[in-house]
Protein backbone atom coordinates (compact mmCIF):
# COMPACT_ATOMS: atom_id res chain seq x y z
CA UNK A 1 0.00 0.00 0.00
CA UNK A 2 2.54 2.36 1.03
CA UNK A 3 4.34 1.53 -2.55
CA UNK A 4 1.17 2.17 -4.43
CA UNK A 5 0.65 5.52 -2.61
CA UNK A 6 4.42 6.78 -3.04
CA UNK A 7 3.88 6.37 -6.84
CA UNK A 8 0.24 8.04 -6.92
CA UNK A 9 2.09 10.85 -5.45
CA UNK A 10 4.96 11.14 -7.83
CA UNK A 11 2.73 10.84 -10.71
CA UNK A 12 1.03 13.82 -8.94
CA UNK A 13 4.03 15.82 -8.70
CA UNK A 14 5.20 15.53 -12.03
CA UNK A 15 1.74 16.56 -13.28
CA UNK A 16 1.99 20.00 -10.98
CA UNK A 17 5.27 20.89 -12.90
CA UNK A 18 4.08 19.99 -16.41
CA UNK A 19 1.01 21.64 -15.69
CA UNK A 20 2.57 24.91 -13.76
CA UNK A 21 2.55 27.59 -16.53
CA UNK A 22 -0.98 25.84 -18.46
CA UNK A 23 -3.33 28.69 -17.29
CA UNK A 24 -6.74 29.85 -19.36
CA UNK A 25 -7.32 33.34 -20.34
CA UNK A 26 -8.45 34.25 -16.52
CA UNK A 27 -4.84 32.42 -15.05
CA UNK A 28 -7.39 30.30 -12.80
CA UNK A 29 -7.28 26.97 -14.13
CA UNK A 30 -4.35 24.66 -14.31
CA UNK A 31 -4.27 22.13 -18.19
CA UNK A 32 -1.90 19.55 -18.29
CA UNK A 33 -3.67 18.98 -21.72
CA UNK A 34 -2.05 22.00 -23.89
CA UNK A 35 1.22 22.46 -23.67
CA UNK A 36 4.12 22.27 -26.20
CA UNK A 37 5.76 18.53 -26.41
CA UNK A 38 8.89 19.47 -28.86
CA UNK A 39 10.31 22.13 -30.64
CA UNK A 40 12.99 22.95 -33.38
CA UNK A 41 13.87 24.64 -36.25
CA UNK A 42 14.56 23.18 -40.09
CA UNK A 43 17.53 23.98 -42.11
CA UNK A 44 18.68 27.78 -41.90
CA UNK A 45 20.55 29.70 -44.56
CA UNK A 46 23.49 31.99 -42.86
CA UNK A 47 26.46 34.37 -44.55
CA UNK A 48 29.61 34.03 -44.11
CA UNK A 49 32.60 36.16 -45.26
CA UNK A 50 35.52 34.78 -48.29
CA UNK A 51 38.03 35.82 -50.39
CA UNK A 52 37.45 34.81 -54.26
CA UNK A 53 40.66 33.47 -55.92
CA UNK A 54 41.77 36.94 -57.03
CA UNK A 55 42.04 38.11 -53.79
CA UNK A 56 38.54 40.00 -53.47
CA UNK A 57 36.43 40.05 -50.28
CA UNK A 58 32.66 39.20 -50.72
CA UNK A 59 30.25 36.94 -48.80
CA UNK A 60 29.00 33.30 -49.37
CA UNK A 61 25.77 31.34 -48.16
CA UNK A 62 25.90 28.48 -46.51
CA UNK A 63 23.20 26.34 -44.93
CA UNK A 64 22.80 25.74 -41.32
CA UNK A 65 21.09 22.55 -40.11
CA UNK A 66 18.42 23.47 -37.25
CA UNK A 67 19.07 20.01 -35.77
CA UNK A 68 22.69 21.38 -34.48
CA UNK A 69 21.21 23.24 -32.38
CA UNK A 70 18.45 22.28 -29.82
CA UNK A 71 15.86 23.82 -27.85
CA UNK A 72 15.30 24.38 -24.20
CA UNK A 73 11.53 24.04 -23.66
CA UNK A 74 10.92 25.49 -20.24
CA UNK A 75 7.70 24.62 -19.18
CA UNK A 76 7.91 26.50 -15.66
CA UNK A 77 8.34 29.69 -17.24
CA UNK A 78 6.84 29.05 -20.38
CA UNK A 79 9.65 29.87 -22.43
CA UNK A 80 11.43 27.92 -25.53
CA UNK A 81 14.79 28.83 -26.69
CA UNK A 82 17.86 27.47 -28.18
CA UNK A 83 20.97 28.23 -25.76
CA UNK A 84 23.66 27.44 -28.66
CA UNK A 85 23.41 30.77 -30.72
CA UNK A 86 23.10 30.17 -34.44
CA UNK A 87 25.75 31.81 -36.77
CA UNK A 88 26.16 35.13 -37.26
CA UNK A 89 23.98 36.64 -40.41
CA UNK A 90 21.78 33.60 -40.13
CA UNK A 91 18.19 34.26 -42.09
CA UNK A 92 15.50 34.43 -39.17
CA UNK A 93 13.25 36.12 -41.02
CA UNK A 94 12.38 33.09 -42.87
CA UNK A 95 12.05 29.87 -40.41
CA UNK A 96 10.46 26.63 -40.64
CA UNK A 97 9.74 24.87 -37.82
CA UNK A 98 8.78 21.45 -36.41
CA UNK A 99 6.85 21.41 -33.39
CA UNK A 100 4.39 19.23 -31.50
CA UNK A 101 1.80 19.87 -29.40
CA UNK A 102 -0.84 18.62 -26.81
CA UNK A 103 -3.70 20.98 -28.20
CA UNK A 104 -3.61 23.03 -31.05
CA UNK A 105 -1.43 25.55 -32.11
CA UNK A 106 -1.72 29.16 -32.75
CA UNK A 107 0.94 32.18 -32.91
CA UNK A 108 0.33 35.91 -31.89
CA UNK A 109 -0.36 38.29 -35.00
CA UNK A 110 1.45 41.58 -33.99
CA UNK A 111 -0.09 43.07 -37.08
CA UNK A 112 -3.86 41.78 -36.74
CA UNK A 113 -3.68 41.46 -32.89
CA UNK A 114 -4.83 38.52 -32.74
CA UNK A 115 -3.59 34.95 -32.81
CA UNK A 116 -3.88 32.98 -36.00
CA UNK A 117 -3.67 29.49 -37.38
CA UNK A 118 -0.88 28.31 -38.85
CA UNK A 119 1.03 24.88 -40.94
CA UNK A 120 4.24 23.63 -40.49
CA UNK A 121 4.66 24.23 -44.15
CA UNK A 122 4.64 28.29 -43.21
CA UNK A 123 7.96 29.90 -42.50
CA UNK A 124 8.08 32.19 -39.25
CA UNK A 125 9.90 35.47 -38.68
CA UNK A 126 11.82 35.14 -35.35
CA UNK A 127 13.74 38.49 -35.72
CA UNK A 128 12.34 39.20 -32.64
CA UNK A 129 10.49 36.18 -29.96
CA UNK A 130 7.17 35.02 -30.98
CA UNK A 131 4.48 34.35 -29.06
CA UNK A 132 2.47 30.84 -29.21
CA UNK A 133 -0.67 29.86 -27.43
CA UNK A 134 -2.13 26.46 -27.43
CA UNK A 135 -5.43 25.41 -26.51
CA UNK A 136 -7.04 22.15 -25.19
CA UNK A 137 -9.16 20.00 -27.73
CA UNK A 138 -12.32 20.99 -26.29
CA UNK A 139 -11.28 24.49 -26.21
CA UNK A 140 -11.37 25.19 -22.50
CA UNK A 141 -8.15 25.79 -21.52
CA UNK A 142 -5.50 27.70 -23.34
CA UNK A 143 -1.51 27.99 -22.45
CA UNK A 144 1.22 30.62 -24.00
CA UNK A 145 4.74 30.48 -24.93
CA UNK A 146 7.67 32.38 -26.18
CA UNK A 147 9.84 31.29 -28.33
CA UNK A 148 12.64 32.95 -29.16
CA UNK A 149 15.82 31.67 -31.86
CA UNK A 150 18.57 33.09 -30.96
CA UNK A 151 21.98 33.87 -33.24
CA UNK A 152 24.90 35.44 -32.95
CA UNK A 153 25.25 39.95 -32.86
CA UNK A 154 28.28 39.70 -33.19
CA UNK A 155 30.82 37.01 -35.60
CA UNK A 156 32.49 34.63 -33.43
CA UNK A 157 35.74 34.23 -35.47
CA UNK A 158 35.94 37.66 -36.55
CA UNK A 159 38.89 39.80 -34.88
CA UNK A 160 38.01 43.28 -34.10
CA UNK A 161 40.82 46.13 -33.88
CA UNK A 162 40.19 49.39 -31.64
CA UNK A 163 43.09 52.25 -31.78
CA UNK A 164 43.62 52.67 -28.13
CA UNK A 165 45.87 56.08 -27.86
CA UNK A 166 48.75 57.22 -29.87
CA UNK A 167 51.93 56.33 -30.00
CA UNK A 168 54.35 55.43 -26.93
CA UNK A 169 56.71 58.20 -27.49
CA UNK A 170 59.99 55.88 -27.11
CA UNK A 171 62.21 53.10 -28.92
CA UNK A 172 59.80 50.42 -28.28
CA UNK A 173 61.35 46.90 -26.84
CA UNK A 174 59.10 45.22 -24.66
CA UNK A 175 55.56 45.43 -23.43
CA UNK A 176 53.60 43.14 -20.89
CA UNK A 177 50.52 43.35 -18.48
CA UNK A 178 51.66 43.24 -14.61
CA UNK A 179 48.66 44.01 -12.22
CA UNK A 180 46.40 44.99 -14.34
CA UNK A 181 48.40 47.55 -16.25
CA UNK A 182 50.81 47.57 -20.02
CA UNK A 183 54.24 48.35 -19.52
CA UNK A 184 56.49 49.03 -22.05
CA UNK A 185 59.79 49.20 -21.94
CA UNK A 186 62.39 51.10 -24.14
CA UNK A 187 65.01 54.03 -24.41
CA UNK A 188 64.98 57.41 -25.60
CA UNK A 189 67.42 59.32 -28.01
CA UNK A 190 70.54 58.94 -26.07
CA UNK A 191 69.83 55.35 -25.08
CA UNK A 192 68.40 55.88 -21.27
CA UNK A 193 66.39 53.06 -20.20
CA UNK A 194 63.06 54.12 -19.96
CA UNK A 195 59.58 53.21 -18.69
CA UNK A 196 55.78 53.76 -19.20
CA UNK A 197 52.29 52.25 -18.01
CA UNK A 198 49.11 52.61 -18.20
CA UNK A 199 45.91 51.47 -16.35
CA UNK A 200 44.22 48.73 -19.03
CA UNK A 201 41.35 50.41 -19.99
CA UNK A 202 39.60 51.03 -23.84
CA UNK A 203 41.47 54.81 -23.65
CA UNK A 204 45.27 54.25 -22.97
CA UNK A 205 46.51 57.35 -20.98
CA UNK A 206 50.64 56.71 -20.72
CA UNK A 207 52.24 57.75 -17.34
CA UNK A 208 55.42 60.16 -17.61
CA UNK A 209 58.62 58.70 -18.24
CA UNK A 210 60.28 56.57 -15.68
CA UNK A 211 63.86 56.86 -16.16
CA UNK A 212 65.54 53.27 -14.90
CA UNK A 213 68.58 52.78 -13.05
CA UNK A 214 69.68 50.27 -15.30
CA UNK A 215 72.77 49.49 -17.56
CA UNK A 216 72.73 51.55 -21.08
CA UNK A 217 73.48 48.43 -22.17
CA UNK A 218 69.88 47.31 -20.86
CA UNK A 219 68.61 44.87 -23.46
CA UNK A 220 64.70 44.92 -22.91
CA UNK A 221 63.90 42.59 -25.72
CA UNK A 222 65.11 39.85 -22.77
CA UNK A 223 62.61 41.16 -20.10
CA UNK A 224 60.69 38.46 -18.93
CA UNK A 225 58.18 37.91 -16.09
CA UNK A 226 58.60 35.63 -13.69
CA UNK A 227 57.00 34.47 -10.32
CA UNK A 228 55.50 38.25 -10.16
CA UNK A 229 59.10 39.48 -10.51
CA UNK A 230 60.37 41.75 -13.81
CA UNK A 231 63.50 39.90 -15.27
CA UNK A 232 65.96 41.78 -17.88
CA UNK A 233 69.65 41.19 -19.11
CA UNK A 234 72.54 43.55 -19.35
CA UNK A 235 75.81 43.40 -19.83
CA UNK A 236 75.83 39.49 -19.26
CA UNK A 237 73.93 39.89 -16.23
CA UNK A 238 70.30 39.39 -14.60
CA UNK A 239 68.73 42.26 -13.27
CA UNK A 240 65.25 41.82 -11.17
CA UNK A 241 62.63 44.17 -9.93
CA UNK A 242 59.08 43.76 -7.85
CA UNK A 243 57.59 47.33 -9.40
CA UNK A 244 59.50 48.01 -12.81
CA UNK A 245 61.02 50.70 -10.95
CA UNK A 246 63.87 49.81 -8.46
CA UNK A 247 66.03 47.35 -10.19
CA UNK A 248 69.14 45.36 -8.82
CA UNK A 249 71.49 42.66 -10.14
CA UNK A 250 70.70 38.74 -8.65
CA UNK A 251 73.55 37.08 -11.21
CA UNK A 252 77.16 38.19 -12.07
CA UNK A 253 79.81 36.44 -13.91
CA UNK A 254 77.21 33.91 -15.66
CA UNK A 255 77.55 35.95 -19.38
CA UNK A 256 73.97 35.53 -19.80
CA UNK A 257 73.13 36.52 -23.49
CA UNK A 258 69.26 35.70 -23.67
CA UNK A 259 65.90 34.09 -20.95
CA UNK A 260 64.86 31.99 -23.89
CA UNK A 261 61.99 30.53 -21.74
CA UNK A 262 59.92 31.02 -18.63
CA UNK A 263 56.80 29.57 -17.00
CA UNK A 264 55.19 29.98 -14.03
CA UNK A 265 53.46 27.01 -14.15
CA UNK A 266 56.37 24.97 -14.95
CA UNK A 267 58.29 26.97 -12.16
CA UNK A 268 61.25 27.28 -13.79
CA UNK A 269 63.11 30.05 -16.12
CA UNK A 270 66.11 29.28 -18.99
CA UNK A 271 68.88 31.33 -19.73
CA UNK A 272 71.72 30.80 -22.69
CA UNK A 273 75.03 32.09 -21.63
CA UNK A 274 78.72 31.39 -22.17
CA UNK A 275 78.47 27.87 -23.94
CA UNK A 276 75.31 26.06 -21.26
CA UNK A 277 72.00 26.98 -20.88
CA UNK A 278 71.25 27.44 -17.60
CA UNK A 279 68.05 26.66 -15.63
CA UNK A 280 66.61 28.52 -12.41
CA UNK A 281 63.79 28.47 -10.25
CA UNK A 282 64.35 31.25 -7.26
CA UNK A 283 66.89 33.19 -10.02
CA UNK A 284 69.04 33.20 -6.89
CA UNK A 285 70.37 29.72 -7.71
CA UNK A 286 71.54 28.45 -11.65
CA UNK A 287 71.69 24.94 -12.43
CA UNK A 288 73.67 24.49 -16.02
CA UNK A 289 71.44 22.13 -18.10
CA UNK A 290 73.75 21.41 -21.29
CA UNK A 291 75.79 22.81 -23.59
CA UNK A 292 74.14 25.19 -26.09
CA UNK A 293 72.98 23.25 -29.22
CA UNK A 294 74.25 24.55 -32.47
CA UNK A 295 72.21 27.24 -33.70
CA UNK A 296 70.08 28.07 -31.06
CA UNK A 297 68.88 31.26 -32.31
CA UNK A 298 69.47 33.97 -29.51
CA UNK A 299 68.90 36.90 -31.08
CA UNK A 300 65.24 39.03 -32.05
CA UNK A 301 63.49 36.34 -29.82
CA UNK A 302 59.72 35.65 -29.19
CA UNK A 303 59.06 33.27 -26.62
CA UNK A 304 56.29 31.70 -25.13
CA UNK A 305 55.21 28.71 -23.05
CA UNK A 306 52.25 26.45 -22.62
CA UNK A 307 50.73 23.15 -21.49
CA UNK A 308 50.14 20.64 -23.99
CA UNK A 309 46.04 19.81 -24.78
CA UNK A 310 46.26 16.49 -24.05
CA UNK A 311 48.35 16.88 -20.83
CA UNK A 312 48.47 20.10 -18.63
CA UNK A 313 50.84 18.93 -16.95
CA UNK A 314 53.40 19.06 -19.34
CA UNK A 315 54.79 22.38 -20.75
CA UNK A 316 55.69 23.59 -23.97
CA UNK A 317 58.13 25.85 -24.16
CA UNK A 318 58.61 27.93 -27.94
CA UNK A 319 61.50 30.04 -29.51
CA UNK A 320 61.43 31.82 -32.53
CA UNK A 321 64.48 33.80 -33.73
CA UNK A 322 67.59 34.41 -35.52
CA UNK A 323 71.18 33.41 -35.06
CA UNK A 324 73.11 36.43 -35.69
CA UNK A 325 72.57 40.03 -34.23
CA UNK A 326 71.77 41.26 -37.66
CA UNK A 327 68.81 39.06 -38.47
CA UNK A 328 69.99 37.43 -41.02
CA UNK A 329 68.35 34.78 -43.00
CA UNK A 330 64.73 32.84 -42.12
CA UNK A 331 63.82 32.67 -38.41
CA UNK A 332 64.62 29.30 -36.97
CA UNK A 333 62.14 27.65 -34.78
CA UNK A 334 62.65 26.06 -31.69
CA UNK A 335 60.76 23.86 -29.38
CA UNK A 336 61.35 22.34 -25.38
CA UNK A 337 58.88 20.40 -23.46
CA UNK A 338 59.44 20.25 -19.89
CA UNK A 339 59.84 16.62 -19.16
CA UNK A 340 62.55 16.18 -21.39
CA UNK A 341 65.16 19.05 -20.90
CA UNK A 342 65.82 19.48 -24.52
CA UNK A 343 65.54 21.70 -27.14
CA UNK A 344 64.97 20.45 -30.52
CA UNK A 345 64.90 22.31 -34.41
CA UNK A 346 61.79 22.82 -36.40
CA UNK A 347 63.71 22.37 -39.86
CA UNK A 348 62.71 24.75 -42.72
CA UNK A 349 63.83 22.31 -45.12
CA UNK A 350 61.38 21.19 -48.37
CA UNK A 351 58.82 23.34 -46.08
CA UNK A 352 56.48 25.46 -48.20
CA UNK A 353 55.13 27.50 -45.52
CA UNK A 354 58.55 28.37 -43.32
CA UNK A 355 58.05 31.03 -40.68
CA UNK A 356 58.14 34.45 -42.63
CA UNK A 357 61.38 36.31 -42.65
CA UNK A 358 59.70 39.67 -40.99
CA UNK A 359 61.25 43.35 -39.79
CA UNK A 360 60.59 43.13 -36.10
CA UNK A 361 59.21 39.39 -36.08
CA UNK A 362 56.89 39.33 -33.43
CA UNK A 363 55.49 35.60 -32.22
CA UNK A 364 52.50 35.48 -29.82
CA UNK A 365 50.50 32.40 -28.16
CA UNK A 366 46.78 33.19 -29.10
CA UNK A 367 43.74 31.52 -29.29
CA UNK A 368 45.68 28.16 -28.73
CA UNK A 369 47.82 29.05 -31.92
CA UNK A 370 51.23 31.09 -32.70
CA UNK A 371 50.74 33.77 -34.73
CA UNK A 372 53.40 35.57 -36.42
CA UNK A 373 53.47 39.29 -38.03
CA UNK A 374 55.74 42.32 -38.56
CA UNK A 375 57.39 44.77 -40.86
CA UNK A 376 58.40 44.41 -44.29
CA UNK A 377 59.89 41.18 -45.78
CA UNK A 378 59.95 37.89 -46.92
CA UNK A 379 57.58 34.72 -47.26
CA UNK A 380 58.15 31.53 -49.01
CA UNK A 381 60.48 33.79 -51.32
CA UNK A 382 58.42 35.95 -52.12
CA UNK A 383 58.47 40.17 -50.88
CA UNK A 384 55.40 41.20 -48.31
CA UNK A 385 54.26 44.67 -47.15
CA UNK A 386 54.55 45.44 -43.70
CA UNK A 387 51.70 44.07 -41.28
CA UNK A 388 50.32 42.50 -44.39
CA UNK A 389 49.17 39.73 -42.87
CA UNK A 390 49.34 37.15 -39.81
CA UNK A 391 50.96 33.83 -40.19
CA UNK A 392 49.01 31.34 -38.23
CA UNK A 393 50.71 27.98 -37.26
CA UNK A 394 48.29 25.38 -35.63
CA UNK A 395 50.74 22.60 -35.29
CA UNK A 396 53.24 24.41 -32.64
CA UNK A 397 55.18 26.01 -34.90
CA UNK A 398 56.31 23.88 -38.26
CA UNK A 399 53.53 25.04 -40.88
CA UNK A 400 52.89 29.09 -41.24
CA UNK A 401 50.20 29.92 -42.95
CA UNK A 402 48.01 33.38 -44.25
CA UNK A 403 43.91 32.82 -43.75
CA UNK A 404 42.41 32.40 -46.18
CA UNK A 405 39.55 34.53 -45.11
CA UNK A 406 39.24 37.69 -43.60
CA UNK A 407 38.25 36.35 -39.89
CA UNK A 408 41.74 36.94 -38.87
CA UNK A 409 43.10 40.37 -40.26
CA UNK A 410 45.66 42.99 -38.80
CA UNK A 411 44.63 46.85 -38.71
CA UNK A 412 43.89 48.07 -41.90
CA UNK A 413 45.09 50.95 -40.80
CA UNK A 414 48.90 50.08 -39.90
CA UNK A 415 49.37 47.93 -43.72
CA UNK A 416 52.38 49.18 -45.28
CA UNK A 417 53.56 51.25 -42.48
CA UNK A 418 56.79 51.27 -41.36
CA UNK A 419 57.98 51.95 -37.60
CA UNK A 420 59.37 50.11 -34.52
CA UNK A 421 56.56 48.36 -32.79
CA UNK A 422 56.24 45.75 -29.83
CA UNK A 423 52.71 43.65 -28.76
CA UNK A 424 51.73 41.31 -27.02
CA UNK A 425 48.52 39.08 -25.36
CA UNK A 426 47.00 40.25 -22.13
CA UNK A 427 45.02 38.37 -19.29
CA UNK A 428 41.46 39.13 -21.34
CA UNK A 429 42.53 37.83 -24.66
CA UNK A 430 43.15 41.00 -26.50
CA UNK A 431 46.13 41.23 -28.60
CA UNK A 432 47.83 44.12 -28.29
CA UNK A 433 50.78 46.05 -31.07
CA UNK A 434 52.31 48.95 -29.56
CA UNK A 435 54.11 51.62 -31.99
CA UNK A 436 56.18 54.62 -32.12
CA UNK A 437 54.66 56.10 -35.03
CA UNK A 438 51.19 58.51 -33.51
CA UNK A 439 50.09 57.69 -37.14
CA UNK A 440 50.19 54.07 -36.55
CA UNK A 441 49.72 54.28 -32.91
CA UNK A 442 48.45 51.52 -30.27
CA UNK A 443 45.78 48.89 -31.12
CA UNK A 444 44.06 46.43 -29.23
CA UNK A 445 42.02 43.85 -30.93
CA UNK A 446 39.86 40.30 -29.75
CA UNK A 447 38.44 37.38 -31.52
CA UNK A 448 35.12 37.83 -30.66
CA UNK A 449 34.32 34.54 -29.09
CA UNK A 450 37.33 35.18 -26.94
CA UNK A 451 35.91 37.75 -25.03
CA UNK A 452 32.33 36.07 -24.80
CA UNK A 453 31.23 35.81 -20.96
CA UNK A 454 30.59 31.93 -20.73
């Protein structure tokens, strides 16, 4: 009896929440007879953007299938939508649906005022959410719904530029975000070391100079952070500072020539000097590692450091530069991971999409890529424009290639343009290419998915 009385009352319950929204005209009567049972949407045509094969921009339709994306029908609030935005520039003006019902079916005529009858065969506008009602067989009880389709405002994929201020007003070497501000770090006419920040907002307003108590010699392309510490080389030595400000040596006598990696999560920092590469994890103590492989490149480096997909507890470390102080030649490509001490040579060799031979090469870990851009140069052979394009590589740096599309597209603005620039990726995902030219100036640009709020 008890068993039989337990499931009466279940069945109960799960009546009272079917039935919670199913009111009549005067909301006084509850129907667990007209309500909607399933809802979705048929195939949808969208836009999308492409480049023709002579290099033209223009748009291309493509068709969406409606059963990608399914609906949420919730029956407490008497609402129906699809949490999964469709593409951007998808067609909602034009929608079939498929939809079934306990009842039958009617949808609100904003023109008329009144709600009308409608097929399955009909196509729906759902610019804006529509509003159903559906009424019991006999007529007595009706119950309403919105449904709303949802898309995309915005492109996901598309990266979106913003000029944030002018430029920085110094030889540009370095930039990075520490506490929620940019620094960038350079020197001035006569070589002083110099510094300025800014708070990160969408209007950069620079601080005065800081004028650094550092070497002349200071070589800021080497600054690294580490372990909430600034780390920079001069004259073969490691200089450290908590504020960017007050800077003091923690190494002598080591000839350190270049921090080719660092990672917090890893806990440990590298540094090539003499003929070893060192290692360090308090950059009190250095541990040498090895003796510097043969052509290492040391000079013009980007650097970056990551854990691998499949395993976050391993650690990628990545190094892209040149072997002489001149820049000669292509970019070599280098690559660590952390569990095995050793740094091994992406070979350009019979590769027809090398790393591109850039002024300025700048390499940056984004959007679980390396992209690649800079001044004037060479690609495959061939002469580019400066900031003509990126040069995405998906497989950890071997393959460099242009998109195809225009998704992924520098600054119009800065094409062609030459000047001394530095950039770099801050804690929000936005990109960031810092300039001494106030024509060019400072940009900061996002994928937009990247800066969706899950």
């Amino acid at each position: 009896m008890k068993n039989k009385l337990a499931i009466y009352l279940s069945v109960l319950a799960m009546l009272f929440v079917v039935s919670s929204c199913f009111n009549d005209d005067d909301d006084s009567v509850n129907n667990p007879y007209a309500y909607i049972k399933s809802f979705s949407v048929g195939d949808i045509t969208s836009l999308y953007p492409v480049f023709t094969e002579t290099g033209k921009d223009t748009v291309a339709t493509k068709t969406i299938s409606g059963s990608s994306f399914p609906f949420t029908i919730d029956h407490a609030a008497c609402e129906i939508y699809n949490s999964d935005s469709l593409p951007f520039k998808t067609n909602l003006s034009k929608v079939l649906i498929n939809m079934s019902v306990e009842g039958v079916a009617t949808i609100y005529s904003e023109e008329n005022d009144a709600y009308e009858y409608f097929t399955l065969e009909d196509s729906i506008d759902f610019t804006t959410p529509r509003k159903f009602r559906i009424t019991s067989q006999d007529g007595s009880y009706s119950n309403y719904y919105t449904v709303s389709v949802n898309a995309h405002q915005v492109e996901p994929d598309l990266m979106v530029w913003k000029r944030v201020s002018g430029s920085v007003s110094l030889n540009p070497q370095k930039a990075v975000e520490f506490d929620g501000k940019v620094y960038v770090f350079g020197t001035l006419a006569d070589r002083t070391p110099v510094m300025v920040c800014s708070e990160m907002d969408a209007t950069i307003s620079w601080s005065s100079f800081a004028r650094l108590g550092l070497p002349l010699s200071v070589d800021f392309s080497t600054l690294h952070l580490f372990k909430g510490m600034f780390y920079v080389l001069a004259d073969g030595d490691l200089y450290a500072s908590a504020d960017a400000l007050t800077w003091e040596s923690v190494s002598q006598g080591n000839g350190f020539v270049a921090i080719i990696g660092a990672s917090d999560q890893d806990g440990r920092m590298w540094l090539a000097g003499g003929e070893n590469i060192f290692c360090t994890e308090d950059a009190v103590s250095f541990e040498a590692m090895g003796a510097l492989p043969k052509g290492l490149p040391l000079c013009g480096l980007s650097t970056s450091s990551y854990a691998l997909s499949h395993n976050k507890g391993i650690i990628r470390y990545m190094l892209v530069g040149y072997t002489t102080a001149e820049k000669d030649g292509a970019p070599k490509v280098w690559s660590m991971l952390s569990t095995e001490n050793k740094w091994v040579e992406y070979g350009n060799v019979d590769n027809p999409y090398p790393c591109p031979a850039l002024d300025g090469l700048a390499v940056l870990r984004y959007d679980n890529s390396l992209y690649a851009f800079g001044g004037k140069g060479t690609v495959s052979g061939e002469d580019v424009e400066a900031f003509g394009s990126f040069y995405v590589s998906r497989d950890n740096g071997i393959v460099w290639k242009a998109p195809d599309d225009f998704y992924r597209l520098l600054p119009n603005d800065i094409k062609g343009e030459e000047c001394s620039f530095v950039a770099f990726v801050d804690s929000k995902n936005y990109m960031w290419i810092l300039t001494d030219n106030n024509k060019v100036g400072v940009w900061r640009g996002i994928i937009n998915r990247l800066g969706f709020k899950e």
